[in-house]
PDB file of N, CA and C in Angstrom:
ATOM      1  N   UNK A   1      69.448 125.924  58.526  1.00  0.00           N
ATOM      2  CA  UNK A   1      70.821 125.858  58.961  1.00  0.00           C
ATOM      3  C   UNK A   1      70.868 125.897  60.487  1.00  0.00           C
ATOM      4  N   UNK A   2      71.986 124.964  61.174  1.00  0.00           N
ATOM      5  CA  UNK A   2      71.765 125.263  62.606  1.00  0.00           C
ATOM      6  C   UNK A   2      73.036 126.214  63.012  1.00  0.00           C
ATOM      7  N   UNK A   3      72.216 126.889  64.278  1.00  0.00           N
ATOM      8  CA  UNK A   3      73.115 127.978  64.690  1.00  0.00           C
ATOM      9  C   UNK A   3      73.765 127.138  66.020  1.00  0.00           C
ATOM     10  N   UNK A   4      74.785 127.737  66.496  1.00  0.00           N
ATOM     11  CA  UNK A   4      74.482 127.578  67.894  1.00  0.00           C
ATOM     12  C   UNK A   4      74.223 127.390  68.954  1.00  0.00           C
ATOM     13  N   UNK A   5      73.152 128.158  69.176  1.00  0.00           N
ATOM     14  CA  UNK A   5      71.835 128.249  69.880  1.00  0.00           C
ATOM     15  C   UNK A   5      71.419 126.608  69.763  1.00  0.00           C
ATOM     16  N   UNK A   6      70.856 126.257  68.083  1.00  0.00           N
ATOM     17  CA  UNK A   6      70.362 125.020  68.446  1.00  0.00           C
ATOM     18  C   UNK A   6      71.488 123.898  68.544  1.00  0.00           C
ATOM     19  N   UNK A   7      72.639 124.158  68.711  1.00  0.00           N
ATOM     20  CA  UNK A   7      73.221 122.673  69.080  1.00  0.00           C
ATOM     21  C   UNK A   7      72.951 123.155  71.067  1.00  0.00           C
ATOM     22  N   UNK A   8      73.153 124.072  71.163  1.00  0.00           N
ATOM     23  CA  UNK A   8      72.941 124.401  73.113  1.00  0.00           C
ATOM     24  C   UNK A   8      71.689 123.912  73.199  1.00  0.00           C
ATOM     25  N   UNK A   9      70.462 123.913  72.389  1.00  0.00           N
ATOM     26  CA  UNK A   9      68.899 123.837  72.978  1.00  0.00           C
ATOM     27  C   UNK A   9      69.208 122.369  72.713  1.00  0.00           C
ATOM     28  N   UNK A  10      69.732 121.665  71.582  1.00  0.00           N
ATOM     29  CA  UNK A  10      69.914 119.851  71.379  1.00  0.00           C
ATOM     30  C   UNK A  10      70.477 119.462  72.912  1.00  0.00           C
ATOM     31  N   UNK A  11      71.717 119.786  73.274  1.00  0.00           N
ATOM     32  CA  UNK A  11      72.550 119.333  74.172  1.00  0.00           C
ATOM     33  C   UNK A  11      71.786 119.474  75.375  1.00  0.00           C
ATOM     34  N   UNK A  12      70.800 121.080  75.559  1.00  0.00           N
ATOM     35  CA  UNK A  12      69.994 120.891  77.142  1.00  0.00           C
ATOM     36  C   UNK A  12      68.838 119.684  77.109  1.00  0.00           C
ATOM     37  N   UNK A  13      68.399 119.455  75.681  1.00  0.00           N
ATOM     38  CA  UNK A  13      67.093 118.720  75.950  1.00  0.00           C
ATOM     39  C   UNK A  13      67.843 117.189  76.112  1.00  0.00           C
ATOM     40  N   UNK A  14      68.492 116.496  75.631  1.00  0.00           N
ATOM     41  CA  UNK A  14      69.172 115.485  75.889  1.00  0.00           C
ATOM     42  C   UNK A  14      69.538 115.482  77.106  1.00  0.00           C
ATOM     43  N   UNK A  15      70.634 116.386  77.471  1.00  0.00           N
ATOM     44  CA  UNK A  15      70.541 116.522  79.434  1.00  0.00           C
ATOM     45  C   UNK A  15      69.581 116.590  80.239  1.00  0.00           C
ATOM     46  N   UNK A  16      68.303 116.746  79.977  1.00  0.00           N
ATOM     47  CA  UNK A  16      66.998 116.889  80.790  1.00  0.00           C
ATOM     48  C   UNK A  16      66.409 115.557  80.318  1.00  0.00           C
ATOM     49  N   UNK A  17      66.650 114.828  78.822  1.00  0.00           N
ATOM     50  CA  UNK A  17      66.030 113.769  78.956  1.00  0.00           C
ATOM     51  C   UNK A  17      67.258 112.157  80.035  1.00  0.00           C
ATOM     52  N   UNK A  18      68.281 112.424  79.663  1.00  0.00           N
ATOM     53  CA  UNK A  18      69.327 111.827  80.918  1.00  0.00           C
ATOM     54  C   UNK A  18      69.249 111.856  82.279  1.00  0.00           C
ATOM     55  N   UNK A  19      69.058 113.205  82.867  1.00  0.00           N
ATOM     56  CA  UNK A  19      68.734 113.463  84.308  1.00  0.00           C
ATOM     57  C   UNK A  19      67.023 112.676  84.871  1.00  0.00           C
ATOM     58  N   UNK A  20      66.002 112.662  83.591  1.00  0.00           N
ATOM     59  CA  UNK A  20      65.051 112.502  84.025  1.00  0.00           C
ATOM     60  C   UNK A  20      64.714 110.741  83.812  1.00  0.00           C
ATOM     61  N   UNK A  21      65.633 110.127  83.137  1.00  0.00           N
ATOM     62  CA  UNK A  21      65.344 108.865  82.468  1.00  0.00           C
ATOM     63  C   UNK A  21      65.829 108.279  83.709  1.00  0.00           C
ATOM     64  N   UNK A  22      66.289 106.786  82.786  1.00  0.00           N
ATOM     65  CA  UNK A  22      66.139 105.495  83.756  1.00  0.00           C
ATOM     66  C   UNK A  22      67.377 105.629  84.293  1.00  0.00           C
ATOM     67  N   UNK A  23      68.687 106.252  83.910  1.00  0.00           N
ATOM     68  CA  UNK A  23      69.775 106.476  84.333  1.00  0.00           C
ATOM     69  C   UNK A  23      69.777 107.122  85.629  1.00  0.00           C
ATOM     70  N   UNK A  24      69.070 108.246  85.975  1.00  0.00           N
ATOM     71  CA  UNK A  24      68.786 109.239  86.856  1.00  0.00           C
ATOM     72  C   UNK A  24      68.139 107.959  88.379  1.00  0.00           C
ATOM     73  N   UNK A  25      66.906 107.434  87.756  1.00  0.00           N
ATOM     74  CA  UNK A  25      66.405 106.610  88.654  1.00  0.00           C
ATOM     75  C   UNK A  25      67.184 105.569  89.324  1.00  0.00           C
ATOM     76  N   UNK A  26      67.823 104.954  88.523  1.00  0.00           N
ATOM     77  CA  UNK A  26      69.093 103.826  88.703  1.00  0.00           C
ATOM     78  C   UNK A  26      69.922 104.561  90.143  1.00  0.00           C
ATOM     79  N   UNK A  27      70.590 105.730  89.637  1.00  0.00           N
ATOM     80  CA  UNK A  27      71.397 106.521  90.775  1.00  0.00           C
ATOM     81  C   UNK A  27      70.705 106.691  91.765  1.00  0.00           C
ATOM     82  N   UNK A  28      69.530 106.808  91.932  1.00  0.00           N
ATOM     83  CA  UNK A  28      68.807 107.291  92.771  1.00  0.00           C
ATOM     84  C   UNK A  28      68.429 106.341  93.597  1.00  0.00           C
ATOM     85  N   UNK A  29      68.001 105.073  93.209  1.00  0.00           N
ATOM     86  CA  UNK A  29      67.815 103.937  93.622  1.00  0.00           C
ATOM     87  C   UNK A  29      69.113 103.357  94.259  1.00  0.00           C
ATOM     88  N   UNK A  30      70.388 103.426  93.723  1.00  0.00           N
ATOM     89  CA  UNK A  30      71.401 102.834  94.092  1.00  0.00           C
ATOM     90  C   UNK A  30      71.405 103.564  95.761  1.00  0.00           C
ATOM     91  N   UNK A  31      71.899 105.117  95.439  1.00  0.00           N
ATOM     92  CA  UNK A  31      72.376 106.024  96.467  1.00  0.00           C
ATOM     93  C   UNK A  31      70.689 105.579  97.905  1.00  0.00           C
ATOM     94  N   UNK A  32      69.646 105.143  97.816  1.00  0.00           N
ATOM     95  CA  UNK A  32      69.048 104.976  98.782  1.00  0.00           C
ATOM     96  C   UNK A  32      69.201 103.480  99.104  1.00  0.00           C
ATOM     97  N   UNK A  33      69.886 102.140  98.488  1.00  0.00           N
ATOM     98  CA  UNK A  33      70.467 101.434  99.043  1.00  0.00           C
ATOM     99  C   UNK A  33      71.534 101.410  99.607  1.00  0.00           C
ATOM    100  N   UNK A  34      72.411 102.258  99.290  1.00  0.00           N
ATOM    101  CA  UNK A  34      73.366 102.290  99.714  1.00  0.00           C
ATOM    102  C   UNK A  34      73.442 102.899 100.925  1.00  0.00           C
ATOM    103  N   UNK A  35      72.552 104.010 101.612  1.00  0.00           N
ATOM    104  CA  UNK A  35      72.372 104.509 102.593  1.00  0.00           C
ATOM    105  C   UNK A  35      71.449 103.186 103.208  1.00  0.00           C
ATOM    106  N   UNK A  36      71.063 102.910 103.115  1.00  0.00           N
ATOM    107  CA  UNK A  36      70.322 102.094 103.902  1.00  0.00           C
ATOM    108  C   UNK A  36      71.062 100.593 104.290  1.00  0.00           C
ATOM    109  N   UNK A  37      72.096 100.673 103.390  1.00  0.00           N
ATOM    110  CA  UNK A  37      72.780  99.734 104.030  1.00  0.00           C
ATOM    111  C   UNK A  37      73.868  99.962 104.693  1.00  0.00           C
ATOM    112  N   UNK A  38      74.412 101.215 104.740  1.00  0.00           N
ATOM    113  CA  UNK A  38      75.028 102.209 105.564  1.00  0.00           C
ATOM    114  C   UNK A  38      74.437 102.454 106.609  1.00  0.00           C
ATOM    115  N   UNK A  39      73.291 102.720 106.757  1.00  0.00           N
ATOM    116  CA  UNK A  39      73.192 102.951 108.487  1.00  0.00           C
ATOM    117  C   UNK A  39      72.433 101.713 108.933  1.00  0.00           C
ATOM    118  N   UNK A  40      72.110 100.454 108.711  1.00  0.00           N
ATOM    119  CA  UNK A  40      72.865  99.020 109.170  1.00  0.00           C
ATOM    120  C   UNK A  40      73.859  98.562 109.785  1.00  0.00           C
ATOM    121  N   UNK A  41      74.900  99.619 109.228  1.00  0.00           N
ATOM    122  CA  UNK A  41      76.257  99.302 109.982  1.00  0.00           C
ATOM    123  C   UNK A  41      76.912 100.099 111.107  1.00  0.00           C
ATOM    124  N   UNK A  42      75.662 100.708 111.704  1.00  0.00           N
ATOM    125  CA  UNK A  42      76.356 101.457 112.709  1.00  0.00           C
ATOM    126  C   UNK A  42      77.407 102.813 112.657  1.00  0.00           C
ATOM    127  N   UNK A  43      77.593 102.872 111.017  1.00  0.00           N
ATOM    128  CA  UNK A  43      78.786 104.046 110.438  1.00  0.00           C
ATOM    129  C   UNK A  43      78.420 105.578 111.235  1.00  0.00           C
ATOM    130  N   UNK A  44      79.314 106.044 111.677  1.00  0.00           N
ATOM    131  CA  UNK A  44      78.783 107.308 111.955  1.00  0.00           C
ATOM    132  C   UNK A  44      79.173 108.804 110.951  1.00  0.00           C
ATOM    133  N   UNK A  45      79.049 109.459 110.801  1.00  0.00           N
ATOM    134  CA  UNK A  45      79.719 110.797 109.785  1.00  0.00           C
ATOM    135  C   UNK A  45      80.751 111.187 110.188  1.00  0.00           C
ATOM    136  N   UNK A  46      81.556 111.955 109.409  1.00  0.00           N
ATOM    137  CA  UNK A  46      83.170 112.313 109.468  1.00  0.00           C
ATOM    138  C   UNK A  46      82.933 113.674 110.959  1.00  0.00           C
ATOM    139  N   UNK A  47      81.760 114.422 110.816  1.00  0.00           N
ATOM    140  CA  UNK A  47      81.469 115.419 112.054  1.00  0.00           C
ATOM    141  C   UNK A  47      81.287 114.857 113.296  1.00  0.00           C
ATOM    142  N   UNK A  48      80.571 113.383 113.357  1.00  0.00           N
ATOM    143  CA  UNK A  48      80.413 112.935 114.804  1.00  0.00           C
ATOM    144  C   UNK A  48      81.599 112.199 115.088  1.00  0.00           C
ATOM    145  N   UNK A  49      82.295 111.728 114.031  1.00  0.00           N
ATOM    146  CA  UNK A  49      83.572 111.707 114.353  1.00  0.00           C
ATOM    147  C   UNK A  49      84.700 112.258 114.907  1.00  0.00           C
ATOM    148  N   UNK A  50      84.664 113.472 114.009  1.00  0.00           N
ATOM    149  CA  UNK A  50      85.113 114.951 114.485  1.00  0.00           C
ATOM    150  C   UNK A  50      85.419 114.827 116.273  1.00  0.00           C
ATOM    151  N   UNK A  51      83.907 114.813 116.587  1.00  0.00           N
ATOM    152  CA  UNK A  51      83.773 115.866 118.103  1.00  0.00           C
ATOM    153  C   UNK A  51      83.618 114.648 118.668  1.00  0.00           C
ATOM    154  N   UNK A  52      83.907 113.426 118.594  1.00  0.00           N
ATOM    155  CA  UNK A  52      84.426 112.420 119.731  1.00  0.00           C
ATOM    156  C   UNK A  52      85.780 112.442 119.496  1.00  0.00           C
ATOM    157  N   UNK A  53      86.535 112.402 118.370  1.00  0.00           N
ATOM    158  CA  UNK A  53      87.726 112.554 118.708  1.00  0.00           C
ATOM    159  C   UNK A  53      88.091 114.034 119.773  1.00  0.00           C
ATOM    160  N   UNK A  54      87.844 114.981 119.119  1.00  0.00           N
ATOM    161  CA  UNK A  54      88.199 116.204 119.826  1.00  0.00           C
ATOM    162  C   UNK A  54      88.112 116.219 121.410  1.00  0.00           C
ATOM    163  N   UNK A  55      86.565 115.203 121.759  1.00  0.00           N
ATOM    164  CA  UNK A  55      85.931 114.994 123.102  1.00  0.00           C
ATOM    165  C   UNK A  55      87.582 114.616 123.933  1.00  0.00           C
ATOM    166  N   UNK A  56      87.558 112.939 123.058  1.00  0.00           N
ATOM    167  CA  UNK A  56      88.872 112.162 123.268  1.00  0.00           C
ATOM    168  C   UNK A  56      90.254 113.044 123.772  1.00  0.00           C
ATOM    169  N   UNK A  57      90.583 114.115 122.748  1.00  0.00           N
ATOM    170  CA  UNK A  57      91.612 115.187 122.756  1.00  0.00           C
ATOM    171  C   UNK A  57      91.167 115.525 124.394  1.00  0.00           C
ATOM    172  N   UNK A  58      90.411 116.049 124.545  1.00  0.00           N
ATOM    173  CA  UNK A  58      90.565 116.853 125.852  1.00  0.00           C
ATOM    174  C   UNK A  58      90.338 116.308 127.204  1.00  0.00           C
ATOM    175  N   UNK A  59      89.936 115.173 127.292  1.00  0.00           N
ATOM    176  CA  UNK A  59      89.606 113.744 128.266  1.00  0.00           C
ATOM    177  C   UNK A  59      91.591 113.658 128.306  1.00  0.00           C
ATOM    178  N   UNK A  60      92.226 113.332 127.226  1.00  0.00           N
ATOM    179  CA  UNK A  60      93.636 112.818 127.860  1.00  0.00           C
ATOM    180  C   UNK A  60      94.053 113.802 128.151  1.00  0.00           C
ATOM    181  N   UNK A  61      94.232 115.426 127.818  1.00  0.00           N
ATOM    182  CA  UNK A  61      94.270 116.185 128.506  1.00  0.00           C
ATOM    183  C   UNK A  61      94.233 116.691 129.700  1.00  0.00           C
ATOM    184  N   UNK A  62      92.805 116.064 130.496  1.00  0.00           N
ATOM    185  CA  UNK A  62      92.419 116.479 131.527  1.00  0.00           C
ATOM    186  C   UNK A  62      93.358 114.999 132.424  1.00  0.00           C
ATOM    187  N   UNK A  63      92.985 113.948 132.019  1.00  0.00           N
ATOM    188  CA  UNK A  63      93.912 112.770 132.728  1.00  0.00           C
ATOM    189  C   UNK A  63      95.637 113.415 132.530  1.00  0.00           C
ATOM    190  N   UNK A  64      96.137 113.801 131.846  1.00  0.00           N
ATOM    191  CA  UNK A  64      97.317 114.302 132.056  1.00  0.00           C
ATOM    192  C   UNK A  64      97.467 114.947 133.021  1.00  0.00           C
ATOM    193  N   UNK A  65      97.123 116.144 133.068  1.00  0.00           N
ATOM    194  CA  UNK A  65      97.228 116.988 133.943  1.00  0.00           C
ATOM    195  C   UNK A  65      96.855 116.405 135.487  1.00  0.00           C
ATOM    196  N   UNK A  66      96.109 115.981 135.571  1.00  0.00           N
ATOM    197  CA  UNK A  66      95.500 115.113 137.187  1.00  0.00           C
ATOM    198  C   UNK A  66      96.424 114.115 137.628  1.00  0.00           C
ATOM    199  N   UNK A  67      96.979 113.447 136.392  1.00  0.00           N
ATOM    200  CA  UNK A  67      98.213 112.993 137.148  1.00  0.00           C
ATOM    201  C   UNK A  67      99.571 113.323 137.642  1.00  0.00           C
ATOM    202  N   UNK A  68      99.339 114.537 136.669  1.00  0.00           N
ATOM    203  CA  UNK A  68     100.750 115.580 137.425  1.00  0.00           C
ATOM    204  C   UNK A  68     100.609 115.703 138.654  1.00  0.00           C
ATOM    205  N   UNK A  69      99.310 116.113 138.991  1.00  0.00           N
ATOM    206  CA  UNK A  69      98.793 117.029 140.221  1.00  0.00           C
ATOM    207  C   UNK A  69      98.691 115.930 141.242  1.00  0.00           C
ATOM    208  N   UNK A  70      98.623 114.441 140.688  1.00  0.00           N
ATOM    209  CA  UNK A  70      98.876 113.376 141.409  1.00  0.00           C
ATOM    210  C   UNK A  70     100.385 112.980 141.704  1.00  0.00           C
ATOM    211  N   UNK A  71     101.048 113.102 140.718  1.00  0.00           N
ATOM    212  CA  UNK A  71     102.135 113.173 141.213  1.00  0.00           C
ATOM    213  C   UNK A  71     102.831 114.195 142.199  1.00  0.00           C
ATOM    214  N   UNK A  72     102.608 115.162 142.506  1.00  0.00           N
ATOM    215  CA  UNK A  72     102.479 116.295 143.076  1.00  0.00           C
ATOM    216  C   UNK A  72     102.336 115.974 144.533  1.00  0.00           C
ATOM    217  N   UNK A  73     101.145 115.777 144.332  1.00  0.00           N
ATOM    218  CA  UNK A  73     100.656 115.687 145.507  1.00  0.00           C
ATOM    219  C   UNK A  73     101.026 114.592 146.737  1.00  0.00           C
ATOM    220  N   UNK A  74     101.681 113.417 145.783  1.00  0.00           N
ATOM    221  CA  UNK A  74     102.135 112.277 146.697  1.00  0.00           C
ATOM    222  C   UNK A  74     103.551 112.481 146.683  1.00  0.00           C
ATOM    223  N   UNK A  75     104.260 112.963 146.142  1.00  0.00           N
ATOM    224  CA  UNK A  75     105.626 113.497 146.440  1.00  0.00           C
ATOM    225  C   UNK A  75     105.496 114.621 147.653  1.00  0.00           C
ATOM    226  N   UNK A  76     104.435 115.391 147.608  1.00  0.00           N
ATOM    227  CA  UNK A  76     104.545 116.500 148.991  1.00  0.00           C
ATOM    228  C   UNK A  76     104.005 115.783 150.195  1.00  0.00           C
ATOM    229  N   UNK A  77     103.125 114.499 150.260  1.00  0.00           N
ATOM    230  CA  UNK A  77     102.989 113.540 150.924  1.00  0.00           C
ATOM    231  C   UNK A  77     103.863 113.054 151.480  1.00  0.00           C
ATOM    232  N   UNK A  78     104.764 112.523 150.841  1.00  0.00           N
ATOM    233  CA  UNK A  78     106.126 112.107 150.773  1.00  0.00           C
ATOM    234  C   UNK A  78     107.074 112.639 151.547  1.00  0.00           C
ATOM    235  N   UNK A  79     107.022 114.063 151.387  1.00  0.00           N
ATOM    236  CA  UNK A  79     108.095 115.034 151.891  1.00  0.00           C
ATOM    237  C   UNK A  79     107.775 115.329 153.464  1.00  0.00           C
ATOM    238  N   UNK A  80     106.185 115.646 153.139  1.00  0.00           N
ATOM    239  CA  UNK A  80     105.851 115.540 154.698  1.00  0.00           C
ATOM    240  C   UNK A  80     106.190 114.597 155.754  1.00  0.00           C
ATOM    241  N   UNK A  81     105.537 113.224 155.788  1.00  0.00           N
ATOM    242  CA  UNK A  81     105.799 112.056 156.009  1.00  0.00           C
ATOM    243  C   UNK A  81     107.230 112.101 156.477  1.00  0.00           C
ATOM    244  N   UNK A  82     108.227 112.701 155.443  1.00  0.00           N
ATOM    245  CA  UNK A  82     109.792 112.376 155.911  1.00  0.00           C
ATOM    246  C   UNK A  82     110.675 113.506 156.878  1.00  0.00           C
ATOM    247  N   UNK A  83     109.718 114.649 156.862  1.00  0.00           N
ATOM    248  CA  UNK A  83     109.787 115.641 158.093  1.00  0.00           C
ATOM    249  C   UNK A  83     109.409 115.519 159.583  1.00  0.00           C
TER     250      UNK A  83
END
């Protein structure tokens, strides 16, 4: 009579023969073409993405501000000049 137990020990050995068969290899094979035709294309990761945008973030930042200080500065130019 089966218990249990042996439908869990049926179901792991079938999952170990799936993971280890031609199915397993197939994925495996796919996922290293697919990387390989992925970095062909120059793609970069969502992290180096990340920290050039962020880079980006603080570059217009810094140009913001410098042009205040440009504006600033040629308006007190300005003021001088008209004294």
């Amino acid at each position: 009579m089966f218990t249990p137990r042996h439908f869990e020990d049926f179901s792991n050995k079938i999952n170990a023969i799936i993971a280890s068969g031609p199915i397993a290899d197939m994925e495996k094979n796919i996922r290293a073409m697919m990387s390989s035709f992925f970095s062909r294309m120059y793609l970069v990761t969502r992290e180096e993405f990340d920290v050039q945008t962020e880079i980006l973030n603080r570059t217009r930042e810094k140009l913001h501000a410098l042009e205040a200080r440009l504006v600033t500065l040629e308006q007190a130019l300005r003021d001088k000049d008209e004294a």
